[in-house]
Protein backbone atom coordinates (compact mmCIF):
# COMPACT_ATOMS: atom_id res chain seq x y z
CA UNK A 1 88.91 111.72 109.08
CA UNK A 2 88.08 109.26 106.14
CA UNK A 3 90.63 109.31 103.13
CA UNK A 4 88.33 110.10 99.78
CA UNK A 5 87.32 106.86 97.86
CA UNK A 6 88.98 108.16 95.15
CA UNK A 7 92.54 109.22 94.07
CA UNK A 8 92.94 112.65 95.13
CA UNK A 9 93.13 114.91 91.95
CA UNK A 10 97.16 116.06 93.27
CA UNK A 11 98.03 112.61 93.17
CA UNK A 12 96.58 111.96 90.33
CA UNK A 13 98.23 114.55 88.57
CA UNK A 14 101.58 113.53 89.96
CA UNK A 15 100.89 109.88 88.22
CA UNK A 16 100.03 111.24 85.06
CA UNK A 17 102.98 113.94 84.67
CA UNK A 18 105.22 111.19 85.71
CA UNK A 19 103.97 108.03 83.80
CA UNK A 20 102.83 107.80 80.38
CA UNK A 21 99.94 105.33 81.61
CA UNK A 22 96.90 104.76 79.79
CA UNK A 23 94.14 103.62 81.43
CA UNK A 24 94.07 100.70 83.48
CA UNK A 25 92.91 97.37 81.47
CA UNK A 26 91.99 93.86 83.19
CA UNK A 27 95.04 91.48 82.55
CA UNK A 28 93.03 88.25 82.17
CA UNK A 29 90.31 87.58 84.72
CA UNK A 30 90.06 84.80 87.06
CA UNK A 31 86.87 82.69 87.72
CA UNK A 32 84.58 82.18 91.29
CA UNK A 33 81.94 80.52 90.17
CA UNK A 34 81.12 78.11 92.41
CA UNK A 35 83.11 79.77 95.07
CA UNK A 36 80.65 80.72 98.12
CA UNK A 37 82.85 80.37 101.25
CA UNK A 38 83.96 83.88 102.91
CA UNK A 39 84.32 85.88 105.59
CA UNK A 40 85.22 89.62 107.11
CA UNK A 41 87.94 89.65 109.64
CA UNK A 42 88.32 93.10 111.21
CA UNK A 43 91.43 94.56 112.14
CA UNK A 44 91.84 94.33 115.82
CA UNK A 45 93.34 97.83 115.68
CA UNK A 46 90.37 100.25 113.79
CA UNK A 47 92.30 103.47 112.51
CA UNK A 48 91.19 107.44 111.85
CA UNK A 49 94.16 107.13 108.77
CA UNK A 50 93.60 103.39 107.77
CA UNK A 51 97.45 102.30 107.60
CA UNK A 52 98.98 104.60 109.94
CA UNK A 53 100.04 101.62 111.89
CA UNK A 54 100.37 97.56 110.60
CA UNK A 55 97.09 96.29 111.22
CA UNK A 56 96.39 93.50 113.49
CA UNK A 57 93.96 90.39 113.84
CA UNK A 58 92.55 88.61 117.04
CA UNK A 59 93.48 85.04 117.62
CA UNK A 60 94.43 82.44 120.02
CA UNK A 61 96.29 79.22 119.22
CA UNK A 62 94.41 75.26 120.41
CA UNK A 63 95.28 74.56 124.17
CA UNK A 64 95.39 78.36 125.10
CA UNK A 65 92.35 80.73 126.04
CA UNK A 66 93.87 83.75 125.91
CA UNK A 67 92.95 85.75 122.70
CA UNK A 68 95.99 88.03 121.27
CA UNK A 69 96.08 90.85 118.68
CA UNK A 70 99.15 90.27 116.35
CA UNK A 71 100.55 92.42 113.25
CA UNK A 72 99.54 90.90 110.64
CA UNK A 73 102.15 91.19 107.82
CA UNK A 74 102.23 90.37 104.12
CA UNK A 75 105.98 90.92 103.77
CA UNK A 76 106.81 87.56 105.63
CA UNK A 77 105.03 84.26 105.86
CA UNK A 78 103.70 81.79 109.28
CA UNK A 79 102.58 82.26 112.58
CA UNK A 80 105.75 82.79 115.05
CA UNK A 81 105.79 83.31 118.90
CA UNK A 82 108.25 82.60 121.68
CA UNK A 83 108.07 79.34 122.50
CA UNK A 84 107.03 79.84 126.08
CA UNK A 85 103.41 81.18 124.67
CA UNK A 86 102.50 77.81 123.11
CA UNK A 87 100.76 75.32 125.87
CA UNK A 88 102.45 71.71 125.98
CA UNK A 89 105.49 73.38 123.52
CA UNK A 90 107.68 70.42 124.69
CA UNK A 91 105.77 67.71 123.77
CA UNK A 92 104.86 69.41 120.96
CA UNK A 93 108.27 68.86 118.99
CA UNK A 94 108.25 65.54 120.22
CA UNK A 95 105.06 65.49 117.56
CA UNK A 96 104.93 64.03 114.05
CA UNK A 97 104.98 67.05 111.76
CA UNK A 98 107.35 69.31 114.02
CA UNK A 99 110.39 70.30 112.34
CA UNK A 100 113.63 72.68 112.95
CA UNK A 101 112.81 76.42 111.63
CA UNK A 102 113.87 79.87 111.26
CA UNK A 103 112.02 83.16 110.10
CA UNK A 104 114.13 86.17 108.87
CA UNK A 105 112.74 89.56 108.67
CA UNK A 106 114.93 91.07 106.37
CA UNK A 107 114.28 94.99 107.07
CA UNK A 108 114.79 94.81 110.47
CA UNK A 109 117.84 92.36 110.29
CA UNK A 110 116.16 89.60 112.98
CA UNK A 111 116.61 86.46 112.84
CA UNK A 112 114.20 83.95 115.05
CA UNK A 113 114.67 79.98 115.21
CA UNK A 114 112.54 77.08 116.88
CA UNK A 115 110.35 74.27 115.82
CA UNK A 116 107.54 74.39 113.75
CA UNK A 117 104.80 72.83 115.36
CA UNK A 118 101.36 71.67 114.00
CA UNK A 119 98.98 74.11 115.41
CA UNK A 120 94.85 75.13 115.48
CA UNK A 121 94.78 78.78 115.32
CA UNK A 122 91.21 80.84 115.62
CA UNK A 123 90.57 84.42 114.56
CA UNK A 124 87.88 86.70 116.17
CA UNK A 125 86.48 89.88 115.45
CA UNK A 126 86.36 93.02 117.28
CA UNK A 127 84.22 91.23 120.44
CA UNK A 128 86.03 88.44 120.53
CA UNK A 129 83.81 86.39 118.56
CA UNK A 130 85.38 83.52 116.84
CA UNK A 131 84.84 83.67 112.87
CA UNK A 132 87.53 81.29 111.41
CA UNK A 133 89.80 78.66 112.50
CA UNK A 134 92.71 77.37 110.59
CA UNK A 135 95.23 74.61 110.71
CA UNK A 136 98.86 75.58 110.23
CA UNK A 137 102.14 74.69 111.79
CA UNK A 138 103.55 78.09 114.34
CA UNK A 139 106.81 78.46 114.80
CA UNK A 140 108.02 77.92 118.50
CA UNK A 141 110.77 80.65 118.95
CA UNK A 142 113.46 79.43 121.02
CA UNK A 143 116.47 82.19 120.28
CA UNK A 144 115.92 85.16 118.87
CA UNK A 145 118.19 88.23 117.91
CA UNK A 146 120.12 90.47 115.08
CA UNK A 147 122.05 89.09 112.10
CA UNK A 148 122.61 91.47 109.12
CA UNK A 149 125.16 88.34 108.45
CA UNK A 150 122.88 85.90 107.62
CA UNK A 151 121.52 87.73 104.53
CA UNK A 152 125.32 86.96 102.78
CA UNK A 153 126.13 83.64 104.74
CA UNK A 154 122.96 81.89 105.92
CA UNK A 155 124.62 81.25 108.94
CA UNK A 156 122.89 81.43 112.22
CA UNK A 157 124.66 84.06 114.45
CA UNK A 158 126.18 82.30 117.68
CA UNK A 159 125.17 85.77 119.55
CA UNK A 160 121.29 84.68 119.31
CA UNK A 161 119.51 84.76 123.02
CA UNK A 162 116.52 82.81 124.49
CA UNK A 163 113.12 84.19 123.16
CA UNK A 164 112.19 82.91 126.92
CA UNK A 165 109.62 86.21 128.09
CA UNK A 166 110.60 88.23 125.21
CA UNK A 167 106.85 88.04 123.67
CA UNK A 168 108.20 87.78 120.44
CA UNK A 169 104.78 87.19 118.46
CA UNK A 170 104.32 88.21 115.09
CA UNK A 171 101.52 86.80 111.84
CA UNK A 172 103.23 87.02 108.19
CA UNK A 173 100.08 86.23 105.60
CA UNK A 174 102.25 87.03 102.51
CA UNK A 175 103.39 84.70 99.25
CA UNK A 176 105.97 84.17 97.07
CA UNK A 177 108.82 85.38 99.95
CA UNK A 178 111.00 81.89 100.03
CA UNK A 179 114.01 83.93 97.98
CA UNK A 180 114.32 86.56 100.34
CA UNK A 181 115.72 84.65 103.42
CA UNK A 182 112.33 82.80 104.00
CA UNK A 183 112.59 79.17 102.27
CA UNK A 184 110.26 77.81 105.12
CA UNK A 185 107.62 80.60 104.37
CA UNK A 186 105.68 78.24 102.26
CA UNK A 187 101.80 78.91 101.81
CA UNK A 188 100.79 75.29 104.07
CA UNK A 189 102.46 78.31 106.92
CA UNK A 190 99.41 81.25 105.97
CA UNK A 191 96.72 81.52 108.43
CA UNK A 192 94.46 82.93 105.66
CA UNK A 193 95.19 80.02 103.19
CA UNK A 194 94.87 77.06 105.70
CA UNK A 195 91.20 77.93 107.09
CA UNK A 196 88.74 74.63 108.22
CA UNK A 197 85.73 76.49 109.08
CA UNK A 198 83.99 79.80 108.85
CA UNK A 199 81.56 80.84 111.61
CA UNK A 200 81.77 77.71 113.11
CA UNK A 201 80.95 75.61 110.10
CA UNK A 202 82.79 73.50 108.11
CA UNK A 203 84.07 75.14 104.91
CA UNK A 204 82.09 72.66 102.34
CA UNK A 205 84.51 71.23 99.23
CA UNK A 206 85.20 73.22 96.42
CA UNK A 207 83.83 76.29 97.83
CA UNK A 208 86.32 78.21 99.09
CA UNK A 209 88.87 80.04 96.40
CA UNK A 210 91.63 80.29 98.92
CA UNK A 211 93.18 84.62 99.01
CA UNK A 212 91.82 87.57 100.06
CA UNK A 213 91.28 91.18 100.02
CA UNK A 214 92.74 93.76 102.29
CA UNK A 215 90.74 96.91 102.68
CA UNK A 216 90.69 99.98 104.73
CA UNK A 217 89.79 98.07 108.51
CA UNK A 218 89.54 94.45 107.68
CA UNK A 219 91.02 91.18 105.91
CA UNK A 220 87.97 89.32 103.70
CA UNK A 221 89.25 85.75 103.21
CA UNK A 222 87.84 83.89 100.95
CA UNK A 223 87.36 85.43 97.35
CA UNK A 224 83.78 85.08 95.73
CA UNK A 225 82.56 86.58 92.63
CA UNK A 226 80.66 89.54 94.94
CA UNK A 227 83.54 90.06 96.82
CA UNK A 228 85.94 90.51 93.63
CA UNK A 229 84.04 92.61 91.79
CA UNK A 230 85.34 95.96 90.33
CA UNK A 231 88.80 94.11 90.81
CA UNK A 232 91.36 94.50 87.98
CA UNK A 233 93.44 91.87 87.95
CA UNK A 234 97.55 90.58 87.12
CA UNK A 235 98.58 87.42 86.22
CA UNK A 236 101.12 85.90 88.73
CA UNK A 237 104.17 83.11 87.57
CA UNK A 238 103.88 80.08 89.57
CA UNK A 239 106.67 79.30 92.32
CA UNK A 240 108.61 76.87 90.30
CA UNK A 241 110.74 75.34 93.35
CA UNK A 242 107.85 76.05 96.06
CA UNK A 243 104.59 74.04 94.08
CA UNK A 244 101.50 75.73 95.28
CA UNK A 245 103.07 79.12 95.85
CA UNK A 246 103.57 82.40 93.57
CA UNK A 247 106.15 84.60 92.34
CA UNK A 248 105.52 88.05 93.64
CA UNK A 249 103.78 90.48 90.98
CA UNK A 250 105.76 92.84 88.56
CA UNK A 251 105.59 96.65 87.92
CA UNK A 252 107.99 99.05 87.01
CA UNK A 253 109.71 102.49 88.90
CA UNK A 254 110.23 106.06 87.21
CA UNK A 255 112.35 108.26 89.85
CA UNK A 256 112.91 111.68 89.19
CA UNK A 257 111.73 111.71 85.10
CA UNK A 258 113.04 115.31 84.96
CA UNK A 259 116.64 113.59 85.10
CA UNK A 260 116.09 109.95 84.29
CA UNK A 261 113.75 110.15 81.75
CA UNK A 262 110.17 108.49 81.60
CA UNK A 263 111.48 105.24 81.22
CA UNK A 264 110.20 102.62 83.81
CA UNK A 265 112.69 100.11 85.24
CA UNK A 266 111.02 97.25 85.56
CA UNK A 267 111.00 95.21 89.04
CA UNK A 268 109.57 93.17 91.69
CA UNK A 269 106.87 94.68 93.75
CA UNK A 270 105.78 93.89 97.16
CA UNK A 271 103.08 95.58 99.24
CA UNK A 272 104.05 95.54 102.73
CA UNK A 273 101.83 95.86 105.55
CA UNK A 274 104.60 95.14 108.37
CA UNK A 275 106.14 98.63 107.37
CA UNK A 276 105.68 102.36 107.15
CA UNK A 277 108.61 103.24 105.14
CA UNK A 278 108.94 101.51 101.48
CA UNK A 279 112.89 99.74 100.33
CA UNK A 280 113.61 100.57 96.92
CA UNK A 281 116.46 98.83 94.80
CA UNK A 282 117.45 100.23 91.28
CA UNK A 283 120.44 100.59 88.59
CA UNK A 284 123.04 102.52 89.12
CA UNK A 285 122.46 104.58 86.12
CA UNK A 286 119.35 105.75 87.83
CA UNK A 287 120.04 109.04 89.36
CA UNK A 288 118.63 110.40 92.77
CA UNK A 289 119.68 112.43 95.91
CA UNK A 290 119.57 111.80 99.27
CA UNK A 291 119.34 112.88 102.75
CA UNK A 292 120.19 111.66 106.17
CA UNK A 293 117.44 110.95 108.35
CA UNK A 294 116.43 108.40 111.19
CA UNK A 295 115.23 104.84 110.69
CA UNK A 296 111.65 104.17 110.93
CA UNK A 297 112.59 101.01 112.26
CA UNK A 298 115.42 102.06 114.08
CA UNK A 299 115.23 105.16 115.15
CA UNK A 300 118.96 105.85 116.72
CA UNK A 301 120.45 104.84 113.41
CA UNK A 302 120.64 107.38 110.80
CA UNK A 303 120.35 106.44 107.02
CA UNK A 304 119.95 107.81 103.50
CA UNK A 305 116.76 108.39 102.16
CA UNK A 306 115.40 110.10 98.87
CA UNK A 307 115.71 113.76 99.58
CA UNK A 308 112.55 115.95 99.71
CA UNK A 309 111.33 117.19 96.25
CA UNK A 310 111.97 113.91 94.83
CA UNK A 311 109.33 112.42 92.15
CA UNK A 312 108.44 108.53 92.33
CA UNK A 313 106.04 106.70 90.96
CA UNK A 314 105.36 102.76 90.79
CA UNK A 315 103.38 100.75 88.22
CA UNK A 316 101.57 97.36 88.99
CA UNK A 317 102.57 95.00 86.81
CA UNK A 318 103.83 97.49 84.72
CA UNK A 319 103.04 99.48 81.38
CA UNK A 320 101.42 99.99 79.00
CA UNK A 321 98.38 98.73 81.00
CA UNK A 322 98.70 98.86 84.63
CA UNK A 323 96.41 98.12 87.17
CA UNK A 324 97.18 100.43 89.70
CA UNK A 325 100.09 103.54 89.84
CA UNK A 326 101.17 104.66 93.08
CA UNK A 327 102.78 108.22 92.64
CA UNK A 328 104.06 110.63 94.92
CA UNK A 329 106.74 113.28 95.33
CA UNK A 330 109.08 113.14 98.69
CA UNK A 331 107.46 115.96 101.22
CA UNK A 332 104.59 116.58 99.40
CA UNK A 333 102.47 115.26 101.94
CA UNK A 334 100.09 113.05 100.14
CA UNK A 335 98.53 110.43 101.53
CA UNK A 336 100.16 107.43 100.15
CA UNK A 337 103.37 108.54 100.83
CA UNK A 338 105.88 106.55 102.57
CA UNK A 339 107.47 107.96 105.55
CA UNK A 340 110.57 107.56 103.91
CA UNK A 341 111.86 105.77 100.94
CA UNK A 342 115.28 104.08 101.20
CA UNK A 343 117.41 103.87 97.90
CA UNK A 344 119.97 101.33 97.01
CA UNK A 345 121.72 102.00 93.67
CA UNK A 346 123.48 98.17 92.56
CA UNK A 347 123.44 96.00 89.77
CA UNK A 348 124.43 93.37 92.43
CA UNK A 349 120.34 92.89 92.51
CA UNK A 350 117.77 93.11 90.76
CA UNK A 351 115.48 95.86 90.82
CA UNK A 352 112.85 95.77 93.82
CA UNK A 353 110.36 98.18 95.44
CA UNK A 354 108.91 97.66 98.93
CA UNK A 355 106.03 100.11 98.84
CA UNK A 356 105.59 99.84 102.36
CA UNK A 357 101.84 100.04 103.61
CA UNK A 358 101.09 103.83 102.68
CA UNK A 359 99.91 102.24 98.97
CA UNK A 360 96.97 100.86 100.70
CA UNK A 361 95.23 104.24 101.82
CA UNK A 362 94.70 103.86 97.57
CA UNK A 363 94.12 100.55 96.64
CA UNK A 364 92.27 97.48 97.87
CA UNK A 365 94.70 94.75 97.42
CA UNK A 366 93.49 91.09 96.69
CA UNK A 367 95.63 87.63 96.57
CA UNK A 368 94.15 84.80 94.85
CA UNK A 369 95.98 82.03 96.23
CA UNK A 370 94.03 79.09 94.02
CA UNK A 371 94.20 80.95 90.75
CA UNK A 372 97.37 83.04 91.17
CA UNK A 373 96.58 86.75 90.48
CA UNK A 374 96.68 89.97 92.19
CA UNK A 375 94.16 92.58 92.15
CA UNK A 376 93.68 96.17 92.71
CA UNK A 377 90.28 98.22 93.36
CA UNK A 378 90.28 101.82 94.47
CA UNK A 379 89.67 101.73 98.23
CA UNK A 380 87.93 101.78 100.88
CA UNK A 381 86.39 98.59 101.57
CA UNK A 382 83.05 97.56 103.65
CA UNK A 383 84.96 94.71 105.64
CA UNK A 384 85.58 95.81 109.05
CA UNK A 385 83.91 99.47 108.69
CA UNK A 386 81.64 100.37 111.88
């Protein structure tokens, strides 16, 4: 079963009784002209419910023949596998360019280090036809293992074990992540930032606007004036200590406007692929009830998470004229909600939502890595379709 093109009219009703949004305006445009260079990359994994499960891409890394299928995720940032994976991974480090890394995947509390080695890495499609190669440093994974601690300490935990035959292998394609235990996820580390060639040929200067645009069962890289069109678009703030990168995009949140009021609190938003549930950060003023129920992501542990009945809704970058509002109610079965939403009430931080990857059964999403914007379009989207 296909999800409807367009919002459906329950959800839509649920956005407007909960924000006071008025129709969605263009924040400033970017421009393509000149821009020709592009390409579909279908997920390796096609879906009946697009976003049930992360997607995932074909590749294989230079040296190896063996073509994978990795999550791809846009809440972290590089190319990481255990070591053992990578042909010649010795001699490798030895290499100019190789350097000492970690990778932190803050919702699941792992913590991977290694050597970042300079790398050739090709995607395919569906038949294992090569349509894009890219050159980007992978991180060799040497040890491997939990540490909630290093989100207060930055210290490496001294319990970490070999990543030897643990097939650790994993493809983060997000931006602006350094600040959230990631300073080594810089863009030079994205797959779909760093391509050479498309379909074999080499990607001719000035052509390529380097982002893309994730739809229902695919990845277009590569953003042309065809391919953006019917985008509304969001200004981004450049990365000020990480030149070349951007600061994740703005909304705002309105929980339960019954009790809180209509009143958005304004945050950072992040669209997460790697995850089916969505992290959400707030005031303490804000009120909300909760409920115990399993971890999506660890499913023996038992948290608190918004209790059934509550209303949410999330505004991208924010009012009076967002681009896209994601708005649901907790149990009423919609689509784009998250299998669970986990609350944290502090003024320790500042506010955050993690929509999880639910919000893309609604909205194309687009990165423009050369301009810095984001973009929304009501889905679905051609790329990857049968």
């Amino acid at each position: 079963m296909r999800i409807s093109p367009q919002v459906p009219r329950h959800a839509l009703a649920a956005a407007l009784s909960l924000v006071a949004a008025v129709p969605a305006l263009a924040q400033t445009a970017p421009s393509y002209s000149g821009a020709t260079a592009t390409q579909c990359i279908p997920f390796a994994n096609p879906q009946t419910v697009s976003f049930t499960y992360a997607p995932r891409l074909n590749f294989s890394i230079a040296g190896s023949s063996t073509i994978q299928s990795v999550q791809m995720d846009t809440g972290s940032v590089g190319i990481a596998m255990s070591y053992d994976q990578i042909p010649n991974y010795d001699q490798l480090k030895t290499q100019p360019g190789a350097v000492a890394g970690t990778q932190y995947l803050s919702s699941s509390k792992v913590l991977w280090t290694g050597t970042w080695v300079p790398m050739t890495v090709t995607l395919y499609d569906r038949n294992n036809t090569p349509v894009a190669t890219s050159s980007v440093p992978v991180l060799g994974v040497e040890t491997s293992g939990k540490c909630a601690s290093y989100q207060t300490d930055g210290q490496i935990c001294p319990s970490l074990a070999s990543a030897a035959g643990s097939g650790i292998l994993y493809m983060g394609v997000g931006f602006g992540q350094e600040a959230d235990y990631q300073p080594q996820g810089t863009p030079d580390k994205n797959v779909l930032l760093n391509l050479t060639s498309i379909n074999g040929q080499t990607i001719a200067p000035g052509s390529l606007n380097k982002g893309y645009v994730i739809g229902r069962q695919g990845i277009q890289v590569g953003l042309t004036g065809q391919n953006t069109d019917g985008f509304q678009f969001a200004k981004l703030q450049p990365y000020a200590q990480y030149p070349g990168d951007w600061m994740p995009p703005t909304g705002c949140i309105v929980v339960n406007p019954d009790v809180n009021g209509p009143n958005c609190t304004n945050a950072t938003v992040l669209v997460d692929t790697g995850i089916p549930q969505s992290y959400m950060t707030v005031p303490p003023g804000i009120q909300f009830s909760t409920m115990q129920q399993a971890d999506a992501s660890e499913p023996t542990k038992q948290i608190g998470v918004l209790a059934t009945g509550t209303k949410v809704a999330v505004s991208i970058p924010g009012l009076p004229n967002p681009i896209a509002t994601d708005a649901f109610t907790i149990g009423g079965g919609t689509p784009v909600e998250p299998v669970q939403v986990i609350p944290w009430s502090t003024s320790e931080r500042p506010p955050f939502i993690n929509t999880g990857r639910h919000f893309l059964r609604q909205y194309q999403f687009l990165y423009d890595a050369t301009q810095g914007y984001v973009g929304m379009k009501v889905q679905p989207n051609a790329c990857g379709e049968p």
